[in-house]
PDB file of N, CA and C in Angstrom:
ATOM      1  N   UNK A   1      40.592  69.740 153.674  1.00  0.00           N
ATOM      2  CA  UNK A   1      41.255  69.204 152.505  1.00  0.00           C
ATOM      3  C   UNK A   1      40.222  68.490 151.646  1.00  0.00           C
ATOM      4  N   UNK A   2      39.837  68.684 150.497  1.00  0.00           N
ATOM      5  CA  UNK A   2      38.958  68.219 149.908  1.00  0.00           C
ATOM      6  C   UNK A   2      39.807  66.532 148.805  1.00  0.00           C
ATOM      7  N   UNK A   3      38.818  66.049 149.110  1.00  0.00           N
ATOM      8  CA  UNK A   3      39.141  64.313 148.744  1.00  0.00           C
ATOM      9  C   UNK A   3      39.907  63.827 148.105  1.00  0.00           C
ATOM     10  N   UNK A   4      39.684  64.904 147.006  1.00  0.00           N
ATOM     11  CA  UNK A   4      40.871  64.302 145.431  1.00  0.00           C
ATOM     12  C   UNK A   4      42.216  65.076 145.499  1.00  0.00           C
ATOM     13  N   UNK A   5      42.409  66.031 146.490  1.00  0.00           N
ATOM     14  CA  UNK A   5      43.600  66.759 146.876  1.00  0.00           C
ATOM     15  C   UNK A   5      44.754  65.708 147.601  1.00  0.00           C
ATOM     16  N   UNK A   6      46.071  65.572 146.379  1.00  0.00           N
ATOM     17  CA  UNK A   6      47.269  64.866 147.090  1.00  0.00           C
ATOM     18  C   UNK A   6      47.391  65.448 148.637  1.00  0.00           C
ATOM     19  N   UNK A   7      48.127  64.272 149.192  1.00  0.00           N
ATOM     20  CA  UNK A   7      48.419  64.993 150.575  1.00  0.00           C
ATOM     21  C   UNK A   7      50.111  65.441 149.758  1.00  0.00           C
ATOM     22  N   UNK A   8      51.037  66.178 150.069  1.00  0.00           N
ATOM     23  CA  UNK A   8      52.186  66.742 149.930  1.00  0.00           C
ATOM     24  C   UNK A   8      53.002  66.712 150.606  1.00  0.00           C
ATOM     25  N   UNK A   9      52.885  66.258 152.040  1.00  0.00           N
ATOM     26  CA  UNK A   9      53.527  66.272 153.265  1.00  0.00           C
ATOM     27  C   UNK A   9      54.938  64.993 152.715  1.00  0.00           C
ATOM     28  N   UNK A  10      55.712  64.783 153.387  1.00  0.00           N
ATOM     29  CA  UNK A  10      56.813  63.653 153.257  1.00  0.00           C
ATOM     30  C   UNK A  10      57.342  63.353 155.061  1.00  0.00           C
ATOM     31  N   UNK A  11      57.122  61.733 154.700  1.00  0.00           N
ATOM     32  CA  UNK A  11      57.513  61.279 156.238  1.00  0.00           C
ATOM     33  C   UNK A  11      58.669  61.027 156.096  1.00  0.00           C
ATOM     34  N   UNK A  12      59.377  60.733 157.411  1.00  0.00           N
ATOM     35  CA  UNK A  12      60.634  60.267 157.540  1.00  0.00           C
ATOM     36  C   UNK A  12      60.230  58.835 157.894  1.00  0.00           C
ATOM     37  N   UNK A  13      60.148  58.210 156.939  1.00  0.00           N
ATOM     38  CA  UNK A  13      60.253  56.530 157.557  1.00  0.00           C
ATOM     39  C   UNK A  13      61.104  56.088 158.352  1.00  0.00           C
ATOM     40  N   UNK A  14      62.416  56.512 158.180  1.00  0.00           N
ATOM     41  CA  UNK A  14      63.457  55.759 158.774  1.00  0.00           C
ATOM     42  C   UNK A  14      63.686  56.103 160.550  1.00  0.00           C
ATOM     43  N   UNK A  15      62.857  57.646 160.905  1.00  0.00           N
ATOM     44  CA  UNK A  15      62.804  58.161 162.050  1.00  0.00           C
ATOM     45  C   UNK A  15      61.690  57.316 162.602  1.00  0.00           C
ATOM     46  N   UNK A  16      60.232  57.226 161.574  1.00  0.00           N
ATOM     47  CA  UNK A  16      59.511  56.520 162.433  1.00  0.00           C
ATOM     48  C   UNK A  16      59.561  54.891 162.848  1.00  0.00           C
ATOM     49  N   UNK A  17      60.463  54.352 161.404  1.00  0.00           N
ATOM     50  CA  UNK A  17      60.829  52.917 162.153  1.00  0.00           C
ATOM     51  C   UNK A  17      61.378  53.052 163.678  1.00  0.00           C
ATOM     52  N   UNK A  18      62.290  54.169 164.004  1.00  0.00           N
ATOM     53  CA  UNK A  18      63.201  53.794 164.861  1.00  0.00           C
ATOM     54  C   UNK A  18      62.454  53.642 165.847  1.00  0.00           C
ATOM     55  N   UNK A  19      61.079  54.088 165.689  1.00  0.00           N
ATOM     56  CA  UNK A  19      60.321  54.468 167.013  1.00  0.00           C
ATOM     57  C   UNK A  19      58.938  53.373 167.078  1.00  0.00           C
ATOM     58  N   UNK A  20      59.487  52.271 166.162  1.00  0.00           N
ATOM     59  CA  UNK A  20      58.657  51.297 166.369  1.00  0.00           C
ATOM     60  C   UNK A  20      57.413  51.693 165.771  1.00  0.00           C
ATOM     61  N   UNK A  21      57.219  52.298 164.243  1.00  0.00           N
ATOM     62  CA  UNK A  21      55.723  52.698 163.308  1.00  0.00           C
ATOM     63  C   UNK A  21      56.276  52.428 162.220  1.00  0.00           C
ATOM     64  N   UNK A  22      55.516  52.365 161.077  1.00  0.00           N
ATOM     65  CA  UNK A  22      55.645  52.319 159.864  1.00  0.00           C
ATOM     66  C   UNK A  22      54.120  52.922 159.576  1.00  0.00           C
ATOM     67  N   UNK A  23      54.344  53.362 157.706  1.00  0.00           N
ATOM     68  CA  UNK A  23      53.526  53.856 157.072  1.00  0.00           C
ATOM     69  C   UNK A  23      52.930  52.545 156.295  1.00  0.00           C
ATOM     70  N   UNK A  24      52.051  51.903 156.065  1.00  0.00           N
ATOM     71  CA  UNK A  24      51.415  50.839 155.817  1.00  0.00           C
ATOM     72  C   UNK A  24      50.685  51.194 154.210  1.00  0.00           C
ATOM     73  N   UNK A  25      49.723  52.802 154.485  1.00  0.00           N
ATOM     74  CA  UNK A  25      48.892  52.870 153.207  1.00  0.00           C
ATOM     75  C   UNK A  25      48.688  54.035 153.555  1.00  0.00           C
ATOM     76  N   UNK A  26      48.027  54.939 152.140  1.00  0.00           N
ATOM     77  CA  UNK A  26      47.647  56.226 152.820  1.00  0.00           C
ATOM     78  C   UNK A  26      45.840  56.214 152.057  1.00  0.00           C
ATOM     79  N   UNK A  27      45.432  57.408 152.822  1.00  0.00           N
ATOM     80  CA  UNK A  27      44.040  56.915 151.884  1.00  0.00           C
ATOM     81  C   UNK A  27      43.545  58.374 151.224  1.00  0.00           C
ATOM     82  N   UNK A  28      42.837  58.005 150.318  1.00  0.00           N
ATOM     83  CA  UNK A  28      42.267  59.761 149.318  1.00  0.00           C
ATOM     84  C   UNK A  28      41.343  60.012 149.727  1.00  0.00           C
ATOM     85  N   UNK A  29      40.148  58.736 150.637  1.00  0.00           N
ATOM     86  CA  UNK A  29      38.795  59.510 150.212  1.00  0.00           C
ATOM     87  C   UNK A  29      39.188  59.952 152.220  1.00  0.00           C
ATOM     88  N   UNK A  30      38.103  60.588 152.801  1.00  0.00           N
ATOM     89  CA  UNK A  30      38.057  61.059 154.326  1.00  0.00           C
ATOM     90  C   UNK A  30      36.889  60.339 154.979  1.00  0.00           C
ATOM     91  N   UNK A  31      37.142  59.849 155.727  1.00  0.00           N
ATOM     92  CA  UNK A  31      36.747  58.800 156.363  1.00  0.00           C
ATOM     93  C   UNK A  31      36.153  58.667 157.953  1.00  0.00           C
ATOM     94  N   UNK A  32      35.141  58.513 158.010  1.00  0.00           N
ATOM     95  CA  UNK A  32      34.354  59.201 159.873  1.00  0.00           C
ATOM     96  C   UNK A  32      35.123  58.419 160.993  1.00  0.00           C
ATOM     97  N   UNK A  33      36.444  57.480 160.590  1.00  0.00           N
ATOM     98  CA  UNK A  33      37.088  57.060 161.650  1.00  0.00           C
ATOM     99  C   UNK A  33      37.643  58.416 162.378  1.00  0.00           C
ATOM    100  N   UNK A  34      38.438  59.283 161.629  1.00  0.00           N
ATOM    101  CA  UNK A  34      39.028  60.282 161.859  1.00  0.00           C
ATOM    102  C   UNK A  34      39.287  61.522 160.607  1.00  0.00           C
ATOM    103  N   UNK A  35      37.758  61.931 160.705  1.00  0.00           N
ATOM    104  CA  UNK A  35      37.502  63.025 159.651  1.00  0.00           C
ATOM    105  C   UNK A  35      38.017  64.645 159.682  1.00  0.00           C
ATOM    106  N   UNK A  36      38.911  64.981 160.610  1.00  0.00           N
ATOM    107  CA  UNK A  36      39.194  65.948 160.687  1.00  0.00           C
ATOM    108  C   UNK A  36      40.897  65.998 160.379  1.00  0.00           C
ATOM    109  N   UNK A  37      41.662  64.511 160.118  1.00  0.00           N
ATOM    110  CA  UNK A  37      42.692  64.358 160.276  1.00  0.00           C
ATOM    111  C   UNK A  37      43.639  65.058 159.030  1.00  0.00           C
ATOM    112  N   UNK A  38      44.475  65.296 159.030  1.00  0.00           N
ATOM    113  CA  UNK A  38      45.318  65.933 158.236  1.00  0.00           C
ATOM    114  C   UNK A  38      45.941  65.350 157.244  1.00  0.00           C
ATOM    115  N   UNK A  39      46.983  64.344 158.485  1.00  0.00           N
ATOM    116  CA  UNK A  39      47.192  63.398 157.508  1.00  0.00           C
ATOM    117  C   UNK A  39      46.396  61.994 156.880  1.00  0.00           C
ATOM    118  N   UNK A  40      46.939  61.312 155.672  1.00  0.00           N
ATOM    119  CA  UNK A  40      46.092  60.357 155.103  1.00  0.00           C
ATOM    120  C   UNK A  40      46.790  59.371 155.463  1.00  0.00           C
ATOM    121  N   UNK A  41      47.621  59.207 156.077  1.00  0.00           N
ATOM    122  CA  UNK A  41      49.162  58.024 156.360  1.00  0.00           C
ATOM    123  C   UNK A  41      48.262  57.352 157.182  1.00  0.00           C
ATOM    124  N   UNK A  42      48.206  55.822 156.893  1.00  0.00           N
ATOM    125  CA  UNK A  42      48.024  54.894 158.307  1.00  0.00           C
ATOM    126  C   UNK A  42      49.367  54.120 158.334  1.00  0.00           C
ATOM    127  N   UNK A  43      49.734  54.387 159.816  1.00  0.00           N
ATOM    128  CA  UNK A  43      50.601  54.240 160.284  1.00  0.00           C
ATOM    129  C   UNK A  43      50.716  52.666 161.555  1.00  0.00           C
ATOM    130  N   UNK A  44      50.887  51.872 161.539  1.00  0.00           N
ATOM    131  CA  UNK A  44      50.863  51.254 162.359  1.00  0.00           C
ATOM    132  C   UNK A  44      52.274  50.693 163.335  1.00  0.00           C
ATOM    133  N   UNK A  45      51.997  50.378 164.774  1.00  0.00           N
ATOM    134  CA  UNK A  45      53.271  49.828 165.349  1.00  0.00           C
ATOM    135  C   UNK A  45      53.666  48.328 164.418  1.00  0.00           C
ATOM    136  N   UNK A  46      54.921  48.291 164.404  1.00  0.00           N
ATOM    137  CA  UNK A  46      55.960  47.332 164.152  1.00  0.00           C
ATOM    138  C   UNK A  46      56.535  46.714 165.286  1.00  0.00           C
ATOM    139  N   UNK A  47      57.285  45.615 165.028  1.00  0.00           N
ATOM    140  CA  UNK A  47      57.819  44.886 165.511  1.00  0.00           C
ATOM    141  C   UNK A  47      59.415  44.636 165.111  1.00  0.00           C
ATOM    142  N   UNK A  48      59.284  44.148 163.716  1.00  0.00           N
ATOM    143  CA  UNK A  48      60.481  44.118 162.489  1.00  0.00           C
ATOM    144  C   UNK A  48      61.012  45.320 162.409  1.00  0.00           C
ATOM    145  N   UNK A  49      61.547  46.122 163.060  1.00  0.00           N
ATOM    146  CA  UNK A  49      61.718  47.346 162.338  1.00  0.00           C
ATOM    147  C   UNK A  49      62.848  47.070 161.125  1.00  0.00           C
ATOM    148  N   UNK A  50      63.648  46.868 161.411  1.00  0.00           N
ATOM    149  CA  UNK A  50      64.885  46.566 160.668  1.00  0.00           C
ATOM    150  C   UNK A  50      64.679  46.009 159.244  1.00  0.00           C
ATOM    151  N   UNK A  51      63.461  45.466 159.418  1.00  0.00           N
ATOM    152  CA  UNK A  51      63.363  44.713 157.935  1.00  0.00           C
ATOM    153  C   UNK A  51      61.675  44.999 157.268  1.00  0.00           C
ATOM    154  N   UNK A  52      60.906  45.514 157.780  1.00  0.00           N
ATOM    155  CA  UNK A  52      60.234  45.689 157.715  1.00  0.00           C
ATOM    156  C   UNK A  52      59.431  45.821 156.211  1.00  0.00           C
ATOM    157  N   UNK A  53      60.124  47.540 155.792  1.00  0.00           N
ATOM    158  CA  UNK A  53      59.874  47.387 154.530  1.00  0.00           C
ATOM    159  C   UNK A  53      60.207  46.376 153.429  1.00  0.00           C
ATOM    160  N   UNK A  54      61.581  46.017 153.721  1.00  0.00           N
ATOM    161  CA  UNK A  54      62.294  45.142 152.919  1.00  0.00           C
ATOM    162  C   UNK A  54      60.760  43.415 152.672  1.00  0.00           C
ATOM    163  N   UNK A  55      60.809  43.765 153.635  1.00  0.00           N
ATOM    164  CA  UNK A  55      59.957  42.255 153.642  1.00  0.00           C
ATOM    165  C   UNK A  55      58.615  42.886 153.179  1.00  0.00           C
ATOM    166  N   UNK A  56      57.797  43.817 153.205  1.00  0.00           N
ATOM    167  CA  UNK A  56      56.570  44.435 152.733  1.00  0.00           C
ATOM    168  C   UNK A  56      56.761  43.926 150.877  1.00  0.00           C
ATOM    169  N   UNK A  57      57.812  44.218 150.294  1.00  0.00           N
ATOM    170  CA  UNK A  57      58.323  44.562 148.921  1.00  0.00           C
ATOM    171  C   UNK A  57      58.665  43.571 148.611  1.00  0.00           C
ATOM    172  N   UNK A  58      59.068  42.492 149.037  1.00  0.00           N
ATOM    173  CA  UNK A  58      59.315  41.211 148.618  1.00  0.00           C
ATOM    174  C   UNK A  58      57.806  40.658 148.339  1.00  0.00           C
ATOM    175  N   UNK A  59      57.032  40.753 149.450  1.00  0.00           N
ATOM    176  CA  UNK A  59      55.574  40.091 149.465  1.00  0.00           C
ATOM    177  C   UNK A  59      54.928  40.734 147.853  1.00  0.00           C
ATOM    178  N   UNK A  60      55.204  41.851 148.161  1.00  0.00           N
ATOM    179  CA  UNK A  60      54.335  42.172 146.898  1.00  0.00           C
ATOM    180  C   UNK A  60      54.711  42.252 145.739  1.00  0.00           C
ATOM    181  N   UNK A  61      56.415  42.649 145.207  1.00  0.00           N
ATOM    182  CA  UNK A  61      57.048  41.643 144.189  1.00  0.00           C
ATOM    183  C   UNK A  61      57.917  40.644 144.403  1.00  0.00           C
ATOM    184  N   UNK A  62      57.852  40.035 145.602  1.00  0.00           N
ATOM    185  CA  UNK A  62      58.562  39.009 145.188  1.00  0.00           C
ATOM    186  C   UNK A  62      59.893  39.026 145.048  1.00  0.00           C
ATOM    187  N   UNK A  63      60.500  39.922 144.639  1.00  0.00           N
ATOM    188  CA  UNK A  63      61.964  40.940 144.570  1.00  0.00           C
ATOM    189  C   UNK A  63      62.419  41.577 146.196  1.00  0.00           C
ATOM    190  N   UNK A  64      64.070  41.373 146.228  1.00  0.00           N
ATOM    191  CA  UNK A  64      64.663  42.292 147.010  1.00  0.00           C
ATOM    192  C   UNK A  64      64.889  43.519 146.624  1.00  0.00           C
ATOM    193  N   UNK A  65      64.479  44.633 147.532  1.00  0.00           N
ATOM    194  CA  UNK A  65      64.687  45.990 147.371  1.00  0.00           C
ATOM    195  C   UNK A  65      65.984  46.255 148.119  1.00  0.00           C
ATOM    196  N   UNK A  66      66.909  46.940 147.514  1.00  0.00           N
ATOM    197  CA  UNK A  66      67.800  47.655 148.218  1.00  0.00           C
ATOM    198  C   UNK A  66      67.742  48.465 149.303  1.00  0.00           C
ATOM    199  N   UNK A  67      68.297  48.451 150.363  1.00  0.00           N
ATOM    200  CA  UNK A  67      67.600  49.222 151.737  1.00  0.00           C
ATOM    201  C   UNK A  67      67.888  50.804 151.305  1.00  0.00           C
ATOM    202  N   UNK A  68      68.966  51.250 150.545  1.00  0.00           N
ATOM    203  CA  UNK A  68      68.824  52.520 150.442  1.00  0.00           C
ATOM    204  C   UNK A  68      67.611  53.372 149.594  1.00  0.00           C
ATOM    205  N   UNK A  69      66.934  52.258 148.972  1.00  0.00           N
ATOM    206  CA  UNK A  69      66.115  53.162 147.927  1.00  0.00           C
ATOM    207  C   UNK A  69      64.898  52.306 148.201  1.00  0.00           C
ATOM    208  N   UNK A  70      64.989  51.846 149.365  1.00  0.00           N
ATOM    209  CA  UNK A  70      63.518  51.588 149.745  1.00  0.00           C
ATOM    210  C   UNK A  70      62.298  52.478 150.219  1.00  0.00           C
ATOM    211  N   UNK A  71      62.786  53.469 150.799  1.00  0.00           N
ATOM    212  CA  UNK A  71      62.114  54.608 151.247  1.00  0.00           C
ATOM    213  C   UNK A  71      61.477  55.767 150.280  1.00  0.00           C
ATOM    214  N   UNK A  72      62.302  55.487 149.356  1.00  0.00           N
ATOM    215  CA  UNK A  72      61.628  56.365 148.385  1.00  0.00           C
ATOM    216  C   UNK A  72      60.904  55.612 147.493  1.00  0.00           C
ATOM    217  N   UNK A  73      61.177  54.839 146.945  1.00  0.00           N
ATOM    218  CA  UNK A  73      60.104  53.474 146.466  1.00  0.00           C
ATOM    219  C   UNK A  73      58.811  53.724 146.802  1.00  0.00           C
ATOM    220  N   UNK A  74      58.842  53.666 147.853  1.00  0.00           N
ATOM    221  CA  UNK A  74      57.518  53.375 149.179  1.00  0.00           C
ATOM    222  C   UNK A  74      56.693  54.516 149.182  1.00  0.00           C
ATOM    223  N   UNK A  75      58.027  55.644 148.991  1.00  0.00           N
ATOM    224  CA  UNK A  75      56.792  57.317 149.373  1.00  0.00           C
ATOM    225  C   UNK A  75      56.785  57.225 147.366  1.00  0.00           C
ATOM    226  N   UNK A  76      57.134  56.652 146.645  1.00  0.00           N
ATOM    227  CA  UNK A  76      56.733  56.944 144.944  1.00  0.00           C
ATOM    228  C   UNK A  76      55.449  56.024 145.099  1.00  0.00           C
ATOM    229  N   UNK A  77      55.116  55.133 145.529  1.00  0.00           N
ATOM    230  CA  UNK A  77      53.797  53.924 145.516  1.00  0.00           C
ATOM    231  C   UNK A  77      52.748  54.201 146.396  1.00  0.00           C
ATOM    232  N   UNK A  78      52.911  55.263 147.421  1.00  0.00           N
ATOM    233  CA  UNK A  78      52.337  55.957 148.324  1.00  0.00           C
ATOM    234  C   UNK A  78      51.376  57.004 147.212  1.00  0.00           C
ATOM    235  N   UNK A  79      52.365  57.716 146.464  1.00  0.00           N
ATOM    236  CA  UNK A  79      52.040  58.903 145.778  1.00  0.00           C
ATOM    237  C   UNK A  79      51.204  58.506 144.257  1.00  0.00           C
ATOM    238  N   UNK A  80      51.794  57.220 144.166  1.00  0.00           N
ATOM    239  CA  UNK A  80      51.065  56.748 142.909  1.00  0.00           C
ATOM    240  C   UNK A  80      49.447  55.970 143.006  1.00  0.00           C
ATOM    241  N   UNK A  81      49.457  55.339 144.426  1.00  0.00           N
ATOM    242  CA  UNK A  81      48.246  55.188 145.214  1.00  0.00           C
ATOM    243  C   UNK A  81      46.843  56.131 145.228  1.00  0.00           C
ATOM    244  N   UNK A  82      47.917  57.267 146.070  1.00  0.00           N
ATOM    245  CA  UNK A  82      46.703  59.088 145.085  1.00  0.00           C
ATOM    246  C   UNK A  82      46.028  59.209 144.166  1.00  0.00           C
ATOM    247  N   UNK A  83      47.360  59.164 143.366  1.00  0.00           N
ATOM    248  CA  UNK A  83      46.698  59.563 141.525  1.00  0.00           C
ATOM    249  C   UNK A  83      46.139  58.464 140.903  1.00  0.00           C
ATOM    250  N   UNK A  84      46.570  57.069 141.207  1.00  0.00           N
ATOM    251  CA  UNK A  84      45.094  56.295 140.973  1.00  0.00           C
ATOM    252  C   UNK A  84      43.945  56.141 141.849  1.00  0.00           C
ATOM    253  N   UNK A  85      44.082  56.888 142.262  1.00  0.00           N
ATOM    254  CA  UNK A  85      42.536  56.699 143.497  1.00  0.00           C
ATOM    255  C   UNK A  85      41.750  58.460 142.862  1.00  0.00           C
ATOM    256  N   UNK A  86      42.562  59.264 143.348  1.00  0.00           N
ATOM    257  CA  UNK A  86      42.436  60.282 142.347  1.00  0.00           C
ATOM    258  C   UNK A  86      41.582  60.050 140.412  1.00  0.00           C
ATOM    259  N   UNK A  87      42.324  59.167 140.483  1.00  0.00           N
ATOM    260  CA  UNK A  87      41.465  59.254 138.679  1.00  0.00           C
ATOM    261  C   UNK A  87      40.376  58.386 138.775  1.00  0.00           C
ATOM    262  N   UNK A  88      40.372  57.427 139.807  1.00  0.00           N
ATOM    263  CA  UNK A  88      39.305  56.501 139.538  1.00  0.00           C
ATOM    264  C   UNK A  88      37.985  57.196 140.416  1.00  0.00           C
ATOM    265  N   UNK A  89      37.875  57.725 141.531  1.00  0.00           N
ATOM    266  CA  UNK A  89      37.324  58.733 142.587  1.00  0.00           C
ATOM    267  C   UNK A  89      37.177  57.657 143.343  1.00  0.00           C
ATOM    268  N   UNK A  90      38.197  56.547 144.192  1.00  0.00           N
ATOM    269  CA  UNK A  90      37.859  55.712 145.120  1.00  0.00           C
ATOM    270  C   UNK A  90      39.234  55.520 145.505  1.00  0.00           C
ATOM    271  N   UNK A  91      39.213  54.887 146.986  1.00  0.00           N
ATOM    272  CA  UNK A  91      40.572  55.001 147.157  1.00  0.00           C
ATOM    273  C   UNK A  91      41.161  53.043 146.396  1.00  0.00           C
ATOM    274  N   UNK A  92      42.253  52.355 145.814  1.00  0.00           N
ATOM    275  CA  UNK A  92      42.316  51.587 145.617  1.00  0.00           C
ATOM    276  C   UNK A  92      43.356  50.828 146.708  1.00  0.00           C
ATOM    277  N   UNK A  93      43.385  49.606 147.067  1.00  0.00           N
ATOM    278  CA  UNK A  93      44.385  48.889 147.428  1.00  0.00           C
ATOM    279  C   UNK A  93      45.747  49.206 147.259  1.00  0.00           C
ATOM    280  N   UNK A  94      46.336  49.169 148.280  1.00  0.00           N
ATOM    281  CA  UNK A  94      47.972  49.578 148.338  1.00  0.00           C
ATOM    282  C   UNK A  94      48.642  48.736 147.848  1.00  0.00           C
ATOM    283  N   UNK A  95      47.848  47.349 147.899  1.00  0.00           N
ATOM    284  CA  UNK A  95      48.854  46.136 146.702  1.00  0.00           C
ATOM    285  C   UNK A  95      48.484  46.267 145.393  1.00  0.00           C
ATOM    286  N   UNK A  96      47.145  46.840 144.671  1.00  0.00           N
ATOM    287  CA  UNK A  96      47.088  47.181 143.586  1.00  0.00           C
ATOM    288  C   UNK A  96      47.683  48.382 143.448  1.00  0.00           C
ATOM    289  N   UNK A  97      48.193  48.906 143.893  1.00  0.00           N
ATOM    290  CA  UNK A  97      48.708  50.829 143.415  1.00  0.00           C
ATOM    291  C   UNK A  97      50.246  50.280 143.192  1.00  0.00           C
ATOM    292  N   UNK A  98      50.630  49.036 144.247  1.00  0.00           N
ATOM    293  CA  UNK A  98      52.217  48.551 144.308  1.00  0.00           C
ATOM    294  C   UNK A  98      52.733  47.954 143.136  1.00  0.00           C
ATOM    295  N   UNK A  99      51.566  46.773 142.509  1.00  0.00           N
ATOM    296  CA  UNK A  99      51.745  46.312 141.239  1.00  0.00           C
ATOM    297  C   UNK A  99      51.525  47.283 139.899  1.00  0.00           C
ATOM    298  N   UNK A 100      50.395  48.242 140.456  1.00  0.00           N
ATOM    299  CA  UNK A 100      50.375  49.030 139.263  1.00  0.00           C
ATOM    300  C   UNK A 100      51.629  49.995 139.020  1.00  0.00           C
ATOM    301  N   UNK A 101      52.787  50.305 139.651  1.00  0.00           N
ATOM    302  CA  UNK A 101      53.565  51.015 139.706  1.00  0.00           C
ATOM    303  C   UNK A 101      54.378  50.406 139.465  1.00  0.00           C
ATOM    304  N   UNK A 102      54.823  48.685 139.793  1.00  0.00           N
ATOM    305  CA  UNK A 102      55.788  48.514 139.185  1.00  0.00           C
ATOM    306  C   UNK A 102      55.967  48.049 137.853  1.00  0.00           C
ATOM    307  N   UNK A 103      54.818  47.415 137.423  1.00  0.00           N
ATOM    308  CA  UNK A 103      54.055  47.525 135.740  1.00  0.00           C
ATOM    309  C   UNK A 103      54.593  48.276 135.048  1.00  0.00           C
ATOM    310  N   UNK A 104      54.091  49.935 135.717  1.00  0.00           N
ATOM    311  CA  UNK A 104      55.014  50.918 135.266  1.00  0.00           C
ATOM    312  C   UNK A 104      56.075  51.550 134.584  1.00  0.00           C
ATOM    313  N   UNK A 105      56.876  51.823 135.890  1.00  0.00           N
ATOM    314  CA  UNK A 105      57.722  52.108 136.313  1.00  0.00           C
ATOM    315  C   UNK A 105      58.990  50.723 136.847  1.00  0.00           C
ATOM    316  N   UNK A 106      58.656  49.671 136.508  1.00  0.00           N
ATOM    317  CA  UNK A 106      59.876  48.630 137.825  1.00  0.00           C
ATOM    318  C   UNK A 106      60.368  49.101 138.375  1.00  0.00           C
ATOM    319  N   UNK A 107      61.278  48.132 138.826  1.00  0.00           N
ATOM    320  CA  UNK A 107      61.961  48.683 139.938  1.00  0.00           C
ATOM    321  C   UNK A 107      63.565  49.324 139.906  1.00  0.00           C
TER     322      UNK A 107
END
């Protein structure tokens, strides 16, 4: 997969909360931690599952997100993360891609 190529794939957040993960950030450029990997998702174990995102989205606006349209929120700021990392040729911060999207787009 070459660097500036979106990933396209779509997670099920709500399957992997159940299983104690979340999607945290994804990244554009490829990286010698795990350079052969497919996906760009870093994924880490949770604890919160239940609230998890909800509380991610508050931190970074400050605002309650609705639990039904949190998931897609998340994979739109995921995707908007890309295309500014994409235009700039670096990958940027997932709290700058979060504010830059809701600048945007709000909520």
């Amino acid at each position: 997969m070459e660097k500036n190529e979106a990933v396209n794939e779509q997670i099920n957040f709500e399957n992997l909360l159940k299983n104690g993960y979340a999607v945290i950030d994804t990244r554009f450029m490829q990286y010698e931690v795990c350079p052969n990997s497919a996906s760009k998702y870093v994924i880490i174990k949770v604890s919160n599952r239940d609230t998890f995102y909800q509380e991610m989205m508050k931190q970074y606006f400050g605002l309650e997100v609705k639990e039904k349209d949190i998931y897609t929120l998340w994979q739109n700021i995921l995707d908007h993360k890309l295309k500014m990392s994409s235009v700039l040729g670096r990958d940027v911060s997932i709290k700058v891609a979060a504010l830059d999207y809701f600048n945007i787009y709000g909520l």
